[in-house]
N, C-alpha and C. Protein backbone atom coordinates (compact mmCIF):
# COMPACT_ATOMS: atom_id res chain seq x y z
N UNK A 1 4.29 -1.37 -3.82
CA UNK A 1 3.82 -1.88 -5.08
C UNK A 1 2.34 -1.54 -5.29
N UNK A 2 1.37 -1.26 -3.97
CA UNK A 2 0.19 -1.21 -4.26
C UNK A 2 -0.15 0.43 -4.48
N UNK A 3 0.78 1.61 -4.47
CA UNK A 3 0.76 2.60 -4.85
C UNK A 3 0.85 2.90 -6.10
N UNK A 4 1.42 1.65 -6.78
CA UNK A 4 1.64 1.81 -8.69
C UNK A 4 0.26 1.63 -8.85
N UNK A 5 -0.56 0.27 -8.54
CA UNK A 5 -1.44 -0.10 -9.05
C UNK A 5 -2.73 1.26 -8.75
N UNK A 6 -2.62 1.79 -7.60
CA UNK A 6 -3.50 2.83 -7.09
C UNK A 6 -3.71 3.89 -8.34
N UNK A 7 -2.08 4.41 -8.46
CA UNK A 7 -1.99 5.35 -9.39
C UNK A 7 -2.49 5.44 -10.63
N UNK A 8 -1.79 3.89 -11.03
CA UNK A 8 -2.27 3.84 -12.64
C UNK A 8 -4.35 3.59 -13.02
N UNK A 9 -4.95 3.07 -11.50
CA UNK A 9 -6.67 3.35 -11.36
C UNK A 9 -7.00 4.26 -11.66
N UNK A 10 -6.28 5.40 -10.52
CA UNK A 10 -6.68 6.87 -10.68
C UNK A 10 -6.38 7.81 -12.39
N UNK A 11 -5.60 7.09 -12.83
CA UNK A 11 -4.56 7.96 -13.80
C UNK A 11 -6.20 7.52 -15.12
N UNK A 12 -6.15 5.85 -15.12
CA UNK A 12 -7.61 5.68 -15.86
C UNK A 12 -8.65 5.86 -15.85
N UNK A 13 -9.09 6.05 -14.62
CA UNK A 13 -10.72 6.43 -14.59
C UNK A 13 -10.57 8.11 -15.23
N UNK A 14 -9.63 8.79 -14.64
CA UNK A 14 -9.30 10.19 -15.03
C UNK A 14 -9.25 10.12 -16.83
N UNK A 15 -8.28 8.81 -17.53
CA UNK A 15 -8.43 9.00 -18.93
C UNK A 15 -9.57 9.01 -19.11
N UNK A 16 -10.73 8.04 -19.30
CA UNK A 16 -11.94 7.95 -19.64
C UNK A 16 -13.28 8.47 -19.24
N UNK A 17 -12.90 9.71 -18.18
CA UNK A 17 -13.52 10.63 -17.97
C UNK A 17 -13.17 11.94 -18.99
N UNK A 18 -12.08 12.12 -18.99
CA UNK A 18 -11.83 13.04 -20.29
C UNK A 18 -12.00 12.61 -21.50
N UNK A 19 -11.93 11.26 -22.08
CA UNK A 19 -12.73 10.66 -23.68
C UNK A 19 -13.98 11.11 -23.53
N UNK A 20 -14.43 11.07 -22.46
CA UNK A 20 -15.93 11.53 -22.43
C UNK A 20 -16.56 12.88 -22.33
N UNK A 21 -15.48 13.92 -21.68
CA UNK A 21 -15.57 15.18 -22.07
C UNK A 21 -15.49 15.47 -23.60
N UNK A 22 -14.69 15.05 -24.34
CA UNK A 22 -14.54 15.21 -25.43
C UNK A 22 -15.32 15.01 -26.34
N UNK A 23 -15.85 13.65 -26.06
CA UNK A 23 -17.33 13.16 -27.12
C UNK A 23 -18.59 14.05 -26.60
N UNK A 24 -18.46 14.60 -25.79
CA UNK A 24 -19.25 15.66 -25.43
C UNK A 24 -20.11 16.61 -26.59
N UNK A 25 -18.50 17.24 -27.40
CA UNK A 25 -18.50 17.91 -28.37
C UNK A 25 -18.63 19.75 -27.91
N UNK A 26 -18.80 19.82 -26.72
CA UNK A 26 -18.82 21.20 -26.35
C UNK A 26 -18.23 21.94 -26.77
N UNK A 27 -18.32 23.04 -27.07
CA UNK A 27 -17.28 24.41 -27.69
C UNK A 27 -17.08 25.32 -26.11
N UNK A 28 -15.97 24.44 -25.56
CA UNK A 28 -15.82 25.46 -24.39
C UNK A 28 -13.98 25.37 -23.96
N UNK A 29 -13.36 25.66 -23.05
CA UNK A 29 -12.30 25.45 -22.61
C UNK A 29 -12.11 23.81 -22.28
N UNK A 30 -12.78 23.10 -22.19
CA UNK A 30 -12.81 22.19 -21.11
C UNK A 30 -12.35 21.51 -22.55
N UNK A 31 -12.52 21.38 -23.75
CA UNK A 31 -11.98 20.72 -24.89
C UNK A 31 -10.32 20.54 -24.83
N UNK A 32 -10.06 21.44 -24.76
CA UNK A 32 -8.64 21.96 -24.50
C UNK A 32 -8.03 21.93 -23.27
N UNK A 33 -8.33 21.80 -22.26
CA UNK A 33 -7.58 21.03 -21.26
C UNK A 33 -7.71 19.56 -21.34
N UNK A 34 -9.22 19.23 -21.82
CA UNK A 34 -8.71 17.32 -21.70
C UNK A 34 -8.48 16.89 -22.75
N UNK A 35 -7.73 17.79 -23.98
CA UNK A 35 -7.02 17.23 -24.70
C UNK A 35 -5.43 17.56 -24.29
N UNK A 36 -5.24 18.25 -23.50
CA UNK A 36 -3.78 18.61 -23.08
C UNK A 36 -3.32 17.84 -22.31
N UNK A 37 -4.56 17.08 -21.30
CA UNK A 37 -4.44 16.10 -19.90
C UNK A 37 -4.63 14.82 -20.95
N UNK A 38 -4.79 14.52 -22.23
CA UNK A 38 -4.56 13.26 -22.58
C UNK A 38 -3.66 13.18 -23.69
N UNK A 39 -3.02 14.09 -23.63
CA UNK A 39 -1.48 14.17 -24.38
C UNK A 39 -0.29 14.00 -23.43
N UNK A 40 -1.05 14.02 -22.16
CA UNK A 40 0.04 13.92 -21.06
C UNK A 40 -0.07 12.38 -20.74
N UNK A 41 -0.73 11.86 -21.17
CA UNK A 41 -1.52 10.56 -20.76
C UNK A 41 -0.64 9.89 -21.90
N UNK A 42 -1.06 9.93 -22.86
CA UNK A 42 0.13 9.43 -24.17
C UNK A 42 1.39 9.14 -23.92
N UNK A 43 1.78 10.66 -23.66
CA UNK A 43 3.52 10.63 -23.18
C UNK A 43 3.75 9.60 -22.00
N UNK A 44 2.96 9.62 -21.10
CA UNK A 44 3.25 8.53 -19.96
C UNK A 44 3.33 7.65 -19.89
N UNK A 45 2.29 6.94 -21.27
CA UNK A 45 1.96 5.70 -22.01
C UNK A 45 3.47 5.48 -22.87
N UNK A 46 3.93 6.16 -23.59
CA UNK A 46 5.42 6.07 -24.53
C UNK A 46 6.57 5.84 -23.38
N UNK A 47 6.40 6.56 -22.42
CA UNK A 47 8.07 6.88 -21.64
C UNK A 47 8.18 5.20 -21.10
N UNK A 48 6.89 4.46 -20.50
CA UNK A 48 7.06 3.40 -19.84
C UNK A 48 6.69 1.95 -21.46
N UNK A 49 6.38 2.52 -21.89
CA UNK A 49 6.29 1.30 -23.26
C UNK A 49 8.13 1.30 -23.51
N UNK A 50 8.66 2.73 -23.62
CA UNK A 50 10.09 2.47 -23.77
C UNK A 50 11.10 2.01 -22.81
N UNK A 51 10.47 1.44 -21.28
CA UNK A 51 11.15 1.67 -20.37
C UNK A 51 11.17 -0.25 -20.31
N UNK A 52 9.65 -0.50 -20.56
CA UNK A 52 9.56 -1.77 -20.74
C UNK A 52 10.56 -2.76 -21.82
N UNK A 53 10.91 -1.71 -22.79
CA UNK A 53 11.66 -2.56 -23.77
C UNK A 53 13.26 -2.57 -23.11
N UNK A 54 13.52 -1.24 -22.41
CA UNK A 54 14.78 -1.35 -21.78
C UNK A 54 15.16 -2.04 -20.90
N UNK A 55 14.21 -2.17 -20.16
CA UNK A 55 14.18 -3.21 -19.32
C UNK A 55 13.66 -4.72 -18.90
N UNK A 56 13.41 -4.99 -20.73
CA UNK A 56 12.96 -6.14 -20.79
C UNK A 56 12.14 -6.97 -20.10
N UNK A 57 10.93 -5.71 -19.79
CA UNK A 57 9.49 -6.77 -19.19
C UNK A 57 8.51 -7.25 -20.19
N UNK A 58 8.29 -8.43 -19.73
CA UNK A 58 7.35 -9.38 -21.02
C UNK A 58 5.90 -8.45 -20.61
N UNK A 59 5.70 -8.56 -22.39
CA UNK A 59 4.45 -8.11 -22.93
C UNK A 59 3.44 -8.14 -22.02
N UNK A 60 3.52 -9.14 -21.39
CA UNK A 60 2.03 -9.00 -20.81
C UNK A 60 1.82 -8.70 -19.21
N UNK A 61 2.83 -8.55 -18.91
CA UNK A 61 2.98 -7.19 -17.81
C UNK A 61 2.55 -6.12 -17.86
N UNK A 62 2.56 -5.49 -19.55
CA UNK A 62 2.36 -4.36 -19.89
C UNK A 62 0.96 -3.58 -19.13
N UNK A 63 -0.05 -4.56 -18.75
CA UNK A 63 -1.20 -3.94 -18.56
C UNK A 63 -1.35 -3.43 -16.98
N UNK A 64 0.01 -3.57 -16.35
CA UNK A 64 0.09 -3.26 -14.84
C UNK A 64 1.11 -2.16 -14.81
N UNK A 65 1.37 -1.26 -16.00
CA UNK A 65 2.36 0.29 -16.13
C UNK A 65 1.32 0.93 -16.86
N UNK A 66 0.37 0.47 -17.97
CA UNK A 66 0.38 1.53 -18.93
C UNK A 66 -1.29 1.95 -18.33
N UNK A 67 -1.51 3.17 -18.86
CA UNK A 67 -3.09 3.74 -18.25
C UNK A 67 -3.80 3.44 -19.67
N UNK A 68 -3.67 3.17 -20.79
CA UNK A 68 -4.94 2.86 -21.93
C UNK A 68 -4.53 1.62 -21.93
N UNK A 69 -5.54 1.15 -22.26
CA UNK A 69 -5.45 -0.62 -22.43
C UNK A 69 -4.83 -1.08 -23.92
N UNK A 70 -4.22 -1.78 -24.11
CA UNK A 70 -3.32 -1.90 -25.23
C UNK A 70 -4.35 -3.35 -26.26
């Protein structure tokens, strides 16, 4: 169980290191990978928001699956 919580640390500090590449504003590649690495971040965010409804975990669990804060 303490490998979820590990993951989903790593998975956030990683999101909000790339929000911050981005507000950067640079004109370089690096725009475009951490917008590709936070479209992957999204999807990961949707697959378990839908997994939660399938499997009927209360709302406020939510903040121990998902990597953006809701």
């Amino acid at each position: 169980m303490q490998d979820i919580y590990m993951e989903r640390r790593m998975n956030r500090y990683t999101y909000y290191k790339l929000i911050g590449i981005l507000r950067k504003n640079k004109r370089d590649i690096s725009n475009i990978l951490a917008l590709m690495q936070l479209i992957e971040y999204e999807i990961r965010d949707i697959v378990s928001i839908t997994e939660m409804v399938r499997y009927e975990i209360d709302y406020n669990q939510s903040n121990n699956f998902l990597i953006k804060a809701v």
